[in-house]
Protein backbone atom coordinates (compact mmCIF):
# COMPACT_ATOMS: atom_id res chain seq x y z
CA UNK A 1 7.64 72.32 108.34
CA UNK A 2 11.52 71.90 107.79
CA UNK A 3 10.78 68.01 107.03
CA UNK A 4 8.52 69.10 104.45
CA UNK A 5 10.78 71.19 103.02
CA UNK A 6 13.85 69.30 102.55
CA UNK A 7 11.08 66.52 101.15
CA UNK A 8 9.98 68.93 98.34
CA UNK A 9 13.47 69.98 98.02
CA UNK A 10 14.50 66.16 97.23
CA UNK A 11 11.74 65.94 94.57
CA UNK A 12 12.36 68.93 92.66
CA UNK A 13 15.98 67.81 92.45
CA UNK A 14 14.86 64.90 90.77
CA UNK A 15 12.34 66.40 88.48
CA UNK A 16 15.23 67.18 85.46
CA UNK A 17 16.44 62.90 85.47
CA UNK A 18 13.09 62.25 85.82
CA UNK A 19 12.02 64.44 82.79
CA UNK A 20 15.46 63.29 80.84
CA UNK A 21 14.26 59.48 81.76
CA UNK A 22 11.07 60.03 80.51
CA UNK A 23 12.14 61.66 77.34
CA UNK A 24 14.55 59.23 76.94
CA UNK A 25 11.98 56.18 77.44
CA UNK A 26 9.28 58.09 74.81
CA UNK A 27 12.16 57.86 72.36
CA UNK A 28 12.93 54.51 72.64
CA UNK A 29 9.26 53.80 73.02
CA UNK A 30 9.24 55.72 69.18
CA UNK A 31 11.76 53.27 68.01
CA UNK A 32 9.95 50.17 68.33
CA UNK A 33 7.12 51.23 67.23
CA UNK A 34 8.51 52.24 63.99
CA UNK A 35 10.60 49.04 63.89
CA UNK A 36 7.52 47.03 64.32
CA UNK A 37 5.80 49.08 61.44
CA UNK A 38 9.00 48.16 58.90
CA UNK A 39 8.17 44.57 60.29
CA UNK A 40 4.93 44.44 59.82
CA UNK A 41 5.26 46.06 55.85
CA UNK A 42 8.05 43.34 55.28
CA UNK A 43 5.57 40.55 56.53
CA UNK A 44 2.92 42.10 54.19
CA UNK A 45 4.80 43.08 51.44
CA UNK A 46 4.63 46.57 51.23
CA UNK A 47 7.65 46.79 52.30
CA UNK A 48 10.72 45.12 49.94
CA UNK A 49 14.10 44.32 51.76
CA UNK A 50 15.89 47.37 49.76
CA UNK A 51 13.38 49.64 50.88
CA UNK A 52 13.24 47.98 54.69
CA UNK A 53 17.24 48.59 54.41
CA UNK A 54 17.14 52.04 53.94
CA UNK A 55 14.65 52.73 56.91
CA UNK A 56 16.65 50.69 59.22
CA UNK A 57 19.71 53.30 57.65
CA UNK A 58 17.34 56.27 59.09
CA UNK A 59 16.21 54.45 62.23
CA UNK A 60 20.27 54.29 62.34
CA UNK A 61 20.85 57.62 61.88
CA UNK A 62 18.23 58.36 64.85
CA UNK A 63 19.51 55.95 67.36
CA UNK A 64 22.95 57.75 66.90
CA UNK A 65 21.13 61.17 67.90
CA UNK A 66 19.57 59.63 70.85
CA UNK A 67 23.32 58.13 72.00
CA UNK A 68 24.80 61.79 71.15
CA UNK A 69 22.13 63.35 73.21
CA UNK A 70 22.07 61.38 76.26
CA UNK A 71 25.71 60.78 76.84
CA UNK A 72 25.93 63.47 79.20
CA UNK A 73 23.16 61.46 81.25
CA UNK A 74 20.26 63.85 80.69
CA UNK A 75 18.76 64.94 77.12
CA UNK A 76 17.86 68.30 76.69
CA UNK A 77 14.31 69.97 75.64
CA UNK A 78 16.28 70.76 71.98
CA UNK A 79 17.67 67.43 72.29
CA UNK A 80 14.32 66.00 72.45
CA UNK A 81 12.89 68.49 70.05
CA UNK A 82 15.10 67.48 67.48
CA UNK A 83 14.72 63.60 68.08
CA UNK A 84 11.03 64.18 67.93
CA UNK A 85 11.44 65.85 64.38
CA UNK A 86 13.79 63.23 62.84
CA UNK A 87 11.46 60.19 64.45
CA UNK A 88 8.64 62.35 62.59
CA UNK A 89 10.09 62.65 59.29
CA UNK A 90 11.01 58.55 59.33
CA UNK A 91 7.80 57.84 60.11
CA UNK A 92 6.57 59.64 57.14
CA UNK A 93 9.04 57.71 55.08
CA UNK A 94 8.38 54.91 56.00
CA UNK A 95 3.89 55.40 55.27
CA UNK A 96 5.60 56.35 51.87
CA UNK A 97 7.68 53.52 51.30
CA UNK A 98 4.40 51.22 52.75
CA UNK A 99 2.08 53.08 50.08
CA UNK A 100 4.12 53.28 46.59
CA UNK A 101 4.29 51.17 44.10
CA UNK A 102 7.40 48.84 44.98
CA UNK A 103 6.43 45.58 46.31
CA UNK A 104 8.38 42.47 48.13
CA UNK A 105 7.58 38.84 48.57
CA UNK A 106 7.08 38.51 51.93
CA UNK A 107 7.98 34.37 51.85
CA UNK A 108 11.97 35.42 50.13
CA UNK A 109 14.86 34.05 52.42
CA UNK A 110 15.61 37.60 51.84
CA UNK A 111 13.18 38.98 53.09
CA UNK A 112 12.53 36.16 55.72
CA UNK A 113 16.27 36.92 57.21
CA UNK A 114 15.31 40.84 57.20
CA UNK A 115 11.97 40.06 58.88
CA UNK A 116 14.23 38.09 61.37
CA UNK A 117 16.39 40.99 62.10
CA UNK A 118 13.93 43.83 62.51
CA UNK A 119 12.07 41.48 65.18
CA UNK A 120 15.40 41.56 66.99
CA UNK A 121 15.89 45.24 66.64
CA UNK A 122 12.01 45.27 68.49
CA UNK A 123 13.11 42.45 71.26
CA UNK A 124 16.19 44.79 72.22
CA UNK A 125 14.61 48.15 71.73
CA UNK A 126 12.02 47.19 74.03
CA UNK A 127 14.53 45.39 76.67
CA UNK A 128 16.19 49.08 76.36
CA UNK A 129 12.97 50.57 77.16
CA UNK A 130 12.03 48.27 80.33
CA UNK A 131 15.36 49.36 81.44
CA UNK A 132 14.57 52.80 81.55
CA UNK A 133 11.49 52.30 83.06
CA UNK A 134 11.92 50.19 85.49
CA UNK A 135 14.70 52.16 86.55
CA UNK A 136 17.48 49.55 86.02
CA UNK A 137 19.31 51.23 83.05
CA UNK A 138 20.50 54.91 83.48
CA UNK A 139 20.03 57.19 80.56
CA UNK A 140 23.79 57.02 79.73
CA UNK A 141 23.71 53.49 79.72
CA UNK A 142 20.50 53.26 77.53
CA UNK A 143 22.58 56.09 75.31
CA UNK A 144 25.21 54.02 74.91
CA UNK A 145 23.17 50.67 73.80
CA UNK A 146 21.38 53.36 71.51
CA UNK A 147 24.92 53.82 70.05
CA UNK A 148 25.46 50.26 69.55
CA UNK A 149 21.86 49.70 67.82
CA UNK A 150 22.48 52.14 65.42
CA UNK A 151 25.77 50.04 64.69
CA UNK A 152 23.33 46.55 64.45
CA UNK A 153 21.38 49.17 62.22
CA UNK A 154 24.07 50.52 60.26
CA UNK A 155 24.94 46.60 59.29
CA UNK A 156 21.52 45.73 58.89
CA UNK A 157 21.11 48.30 56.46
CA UNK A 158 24.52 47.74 54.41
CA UNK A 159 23.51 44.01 53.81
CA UNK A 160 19.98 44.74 52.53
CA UNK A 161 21.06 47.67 50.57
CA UNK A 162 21.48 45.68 47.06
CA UNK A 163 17.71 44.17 47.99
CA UNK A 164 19.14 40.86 49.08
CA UNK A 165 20.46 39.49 52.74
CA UNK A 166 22.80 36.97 52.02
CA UNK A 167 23.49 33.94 54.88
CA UNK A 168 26.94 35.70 55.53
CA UNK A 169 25.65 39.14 55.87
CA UNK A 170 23.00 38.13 58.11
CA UNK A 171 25.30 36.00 60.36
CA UNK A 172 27.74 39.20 60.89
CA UNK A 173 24.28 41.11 61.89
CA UNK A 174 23.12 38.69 64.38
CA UNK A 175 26.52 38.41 66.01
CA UNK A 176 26.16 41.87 66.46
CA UNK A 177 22.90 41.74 68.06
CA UNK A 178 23.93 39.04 70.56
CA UNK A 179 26.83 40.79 71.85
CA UNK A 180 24.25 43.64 72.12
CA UNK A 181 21.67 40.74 73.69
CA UNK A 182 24.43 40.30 76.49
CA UNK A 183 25.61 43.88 77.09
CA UNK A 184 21.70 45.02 77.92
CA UNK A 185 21.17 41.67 80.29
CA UNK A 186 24.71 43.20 81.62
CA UNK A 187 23.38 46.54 81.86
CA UNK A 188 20.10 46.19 83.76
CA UNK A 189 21.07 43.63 86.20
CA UNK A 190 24.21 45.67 87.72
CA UNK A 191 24.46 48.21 90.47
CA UNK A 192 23.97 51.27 88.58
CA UNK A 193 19.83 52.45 88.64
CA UNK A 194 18.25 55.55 87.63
């Protein structure tokens, strides 16, 4: 009887990282999904790069949430709650943005290097959310590569902004991701598991 005890005592302990974890994980899991949409409507062209720009600006603006939220290594229900309803309002932009009347050329080296970038955003967004999964990131850590997507984000966003991505601009984006590239590999192959 005492065994038992001290066993459900050990898993209830564990319930609030593994409900933070999970939240956290459904959140990332939210990002690519919506970064694969703004892919898939530049590929299409529905989506033109200035419009693409200013969703990666809002995916931005969530990532930075998600960092602020776990940095304390758990997210809260009204954490969540508010992630939830800022994921839900971008992806309502961006079925707007998909559906008016603007239109890009999908074949544009513009739009080709923005196409380029958003698959990155997915490749790391989903390394982020293996992590969690698997247990090899901790929430803070994936908080903190949240922080420094947002920054990839934030750049991604300034250089399509006029409706171009010039050679330069993208090169200072995809140093960014790299160093990002490296820091997640760091990350989920070091001592520290959830």
């Amino acid at each position: 009887m005492n065994t038992t005890l001290r066993l459900l005592a050990v898993l209830l302990a564990g319930l609030p990282a593994a409900a933070a974890m999970a939240a956290d994980t459904t959140a990332v899991d939210r990002n690519v999904k919506q970064q694969e949409r703004i892919e898939q409507g530049l590929q299409s062209g529905s989506l033109n790069t200035r419009e693409a720009a200013r969703l990666e600006k809002q995916q931005s603006k969530i990532e930075q949430m998600e960092a602020h939220a776990s940095r304390d290594g758990q997210v809260s229900s009204k954490e969540a709650a508010r992630i939830k309803q800022a994921q839900n309002a971008e992806s309502e932009l961006i079925r707007s943005e998909k559906h008016d009347a603007q239109r890009g050329n999908p074949n544009s080296v513009s739009s080709q290097r923005m196409q380029a970038d958003v698959s990155r955003d997915i490749n790391q967004q989903t390394r982020i959310r293996n992590g969690l999964a698997d247990g090899s990131l901790t929430t803070h850590e994936a908080g903190r590569m949240e922080r420094q997507q947002a920054s990839g984000d934030r750049k991604l966003a300034r250089a399509g902004s006029d409706g171009y991505v010039g050679a330069g601009e993208q090169r200072r984006v995809v140093s960014t991701d790299n160093r990002q590239s490296r820091h997640i590999w760091r990350q989920r192959h070091d001592a520290q598991h959830n």
